[in-house]
Protein backbone atom coordinates (compact mmCIF):
# COMPACT_ATOMS: atom_id res chain seq x y z
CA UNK A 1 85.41 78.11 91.23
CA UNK A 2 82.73 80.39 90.06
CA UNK A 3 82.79 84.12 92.30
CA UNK A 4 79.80 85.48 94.17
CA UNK A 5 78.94 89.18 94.61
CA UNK A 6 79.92 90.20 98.50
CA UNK A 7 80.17 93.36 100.34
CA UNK A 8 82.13 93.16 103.43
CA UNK A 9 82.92 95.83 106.23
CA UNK A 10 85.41 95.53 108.80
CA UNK A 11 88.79 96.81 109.91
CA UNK A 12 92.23 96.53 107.72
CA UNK A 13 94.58 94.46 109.98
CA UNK A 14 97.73 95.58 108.17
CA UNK A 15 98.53 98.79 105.98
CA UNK A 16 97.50 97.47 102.13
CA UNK A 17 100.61 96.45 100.32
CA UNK A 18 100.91 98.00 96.67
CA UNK A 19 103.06 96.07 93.46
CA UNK A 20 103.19 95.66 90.42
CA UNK A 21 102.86 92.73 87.83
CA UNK A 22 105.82 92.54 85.54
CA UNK A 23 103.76 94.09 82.43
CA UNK A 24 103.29 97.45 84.91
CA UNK A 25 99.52 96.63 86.51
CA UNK A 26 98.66 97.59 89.82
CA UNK A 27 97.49 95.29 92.28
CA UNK A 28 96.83 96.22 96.08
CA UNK A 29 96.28 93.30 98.84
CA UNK A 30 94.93 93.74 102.03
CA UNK A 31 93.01 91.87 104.37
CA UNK A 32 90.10 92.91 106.48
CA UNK A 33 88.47 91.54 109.73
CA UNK A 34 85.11 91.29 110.30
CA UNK A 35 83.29 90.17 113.71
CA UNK A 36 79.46 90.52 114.83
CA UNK A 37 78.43 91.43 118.32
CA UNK A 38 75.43 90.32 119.89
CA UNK A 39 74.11 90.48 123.24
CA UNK A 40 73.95 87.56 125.51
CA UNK A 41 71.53 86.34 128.01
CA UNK A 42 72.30 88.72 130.12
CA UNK A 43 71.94 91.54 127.80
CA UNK A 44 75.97 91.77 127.58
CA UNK A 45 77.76 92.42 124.46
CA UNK A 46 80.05 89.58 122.89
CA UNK A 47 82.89 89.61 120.17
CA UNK A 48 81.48 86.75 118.01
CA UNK A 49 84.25 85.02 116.21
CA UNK A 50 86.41 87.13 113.96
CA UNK A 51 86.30 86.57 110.33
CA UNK A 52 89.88 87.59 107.82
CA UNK A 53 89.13 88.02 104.78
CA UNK A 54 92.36 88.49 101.49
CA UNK A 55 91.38 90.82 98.83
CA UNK A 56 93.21 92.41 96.33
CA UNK A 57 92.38 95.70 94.24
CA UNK A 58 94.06 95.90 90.93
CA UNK A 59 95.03 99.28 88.60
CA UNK A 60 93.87 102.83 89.80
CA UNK A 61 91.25 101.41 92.59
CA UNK A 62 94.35 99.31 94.24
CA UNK A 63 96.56 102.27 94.12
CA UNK A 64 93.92 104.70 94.91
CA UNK A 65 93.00 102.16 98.27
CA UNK A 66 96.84 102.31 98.86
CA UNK A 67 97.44 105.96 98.90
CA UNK A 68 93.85 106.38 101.10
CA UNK A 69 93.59 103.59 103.81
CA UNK A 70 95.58 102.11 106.53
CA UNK A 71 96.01 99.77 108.88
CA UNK A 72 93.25 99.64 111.69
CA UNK A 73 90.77 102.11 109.25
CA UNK A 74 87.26 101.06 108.72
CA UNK A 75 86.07 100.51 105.25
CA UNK A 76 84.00 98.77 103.06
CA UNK A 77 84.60 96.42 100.33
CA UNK A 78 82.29 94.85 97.54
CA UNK A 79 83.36 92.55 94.54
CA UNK A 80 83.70 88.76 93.51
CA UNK A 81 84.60 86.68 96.29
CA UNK A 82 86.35 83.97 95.12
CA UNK A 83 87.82 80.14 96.57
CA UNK A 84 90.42 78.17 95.42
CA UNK A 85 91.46 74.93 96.17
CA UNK A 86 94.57 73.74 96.70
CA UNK A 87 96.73 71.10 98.98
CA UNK A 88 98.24 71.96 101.99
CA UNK A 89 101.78 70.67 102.74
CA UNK A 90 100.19 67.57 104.18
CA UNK A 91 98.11 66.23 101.65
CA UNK A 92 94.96 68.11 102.83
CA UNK A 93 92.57 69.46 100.85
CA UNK A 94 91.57 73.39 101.68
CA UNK A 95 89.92 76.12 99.74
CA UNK A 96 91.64 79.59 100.47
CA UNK A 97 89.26 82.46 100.10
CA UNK A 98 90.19 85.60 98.31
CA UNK A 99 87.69 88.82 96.86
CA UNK A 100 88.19 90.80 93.56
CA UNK A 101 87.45 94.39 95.02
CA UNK A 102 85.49 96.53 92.62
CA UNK A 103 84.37 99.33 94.72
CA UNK A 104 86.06 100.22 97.99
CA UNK A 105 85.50 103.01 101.31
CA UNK A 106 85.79 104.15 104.38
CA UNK A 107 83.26 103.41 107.22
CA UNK A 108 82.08 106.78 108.17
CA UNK A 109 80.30 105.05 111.32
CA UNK A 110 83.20 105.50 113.59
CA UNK A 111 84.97 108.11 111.80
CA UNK A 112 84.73 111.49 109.31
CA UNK A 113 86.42 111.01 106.31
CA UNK A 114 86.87 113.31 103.53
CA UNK A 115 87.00 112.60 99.79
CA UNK A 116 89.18 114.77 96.81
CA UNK A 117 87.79 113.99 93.82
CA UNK A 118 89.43 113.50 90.75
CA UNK A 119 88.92 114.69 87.59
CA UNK A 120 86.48 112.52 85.06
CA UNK A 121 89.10 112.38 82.58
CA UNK A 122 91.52 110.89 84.78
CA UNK A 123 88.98 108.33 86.12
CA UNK A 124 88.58 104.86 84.59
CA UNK A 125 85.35 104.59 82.96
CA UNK A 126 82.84 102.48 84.79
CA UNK A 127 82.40 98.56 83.14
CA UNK A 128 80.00 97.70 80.57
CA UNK A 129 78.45 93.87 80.39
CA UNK A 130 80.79 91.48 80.95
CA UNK A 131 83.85 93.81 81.93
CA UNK A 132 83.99 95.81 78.32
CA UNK A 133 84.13 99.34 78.74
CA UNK A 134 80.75 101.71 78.69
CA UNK A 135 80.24 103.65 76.28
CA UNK A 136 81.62 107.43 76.39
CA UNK A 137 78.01 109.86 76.75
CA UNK A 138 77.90 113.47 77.40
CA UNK A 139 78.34 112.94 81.06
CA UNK A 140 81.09 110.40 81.15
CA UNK A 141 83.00 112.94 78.86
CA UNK A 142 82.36 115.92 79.85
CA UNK A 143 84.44 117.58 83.40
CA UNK A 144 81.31 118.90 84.99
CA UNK A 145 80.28 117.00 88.34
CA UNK A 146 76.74 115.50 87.42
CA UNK A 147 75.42 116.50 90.61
């Protein structure tokens, strides 16, 4: 199935779980839980249903997102959510829903958080059309912060 382009906030429910594929690429899972609140008719707020959602970082982000975040942290993920179908051990048909994180961080709302930054030269550069690397410029290259 073809992905679509999601951003989803919530909590992690477990500390993310860092391996590696057998030709040495990173890949971080985790899972995140998402529920709205909303006030009732009595002007109450309610817990609507909780959401889980898989996802799964993969080279320096999933590493990076394993050596940053934990378990019960606030954060916010965006990249290609994704279903596949499959049959459960009865016959049943079910679609199991998984997203491709491309950019991942923490919720600041109910926390302060504090970045180190990392040098340009050690940092992947950012994807061109259709996932083929950008072209090098004078900022991408260079190790002064742009801003």
């Amino acid at each position: 199935m073809p992905g679509m382009h999601i951003t989803i906030t919530g909590n992690l429910t477990a500390n993310p779980e860092l391996r590696y594929t057998p030709s040495g690429q990173a890949v971080c899972s985790f899972t995140i839980a998402h529920n709205d609140r909303y006030r009732d008719g009595n002007g109450e707020w309610q817990d609507g249903e909780t959401s889980f959602v898989r996802c799964q970082a993969w080279r320096e982000l999933g590493e990076r997102v394993a050596e940053s975040a934990k378990r019960g942290d606030r954060v916010i993920a965006t990249g290609n959510l994704q279903g596949r179908s499959y049959q459960d051990k009865d016959q049943n048909n079910r679609v199991s829903w998984e997203v491709t994180v491309s950019e991942f961080g923490m919720s600041v709302r109910y926390a302060r958080v504090s970045a180190t930054r990392i040098r340009l030269d050690e940092a992947p550069l950012p994807d061109g059309p259709h996932g083929t690397p950008a072209p090098a410029t004078a900022d991408t290259a260079s190790e002064e912060v742009p801003f």
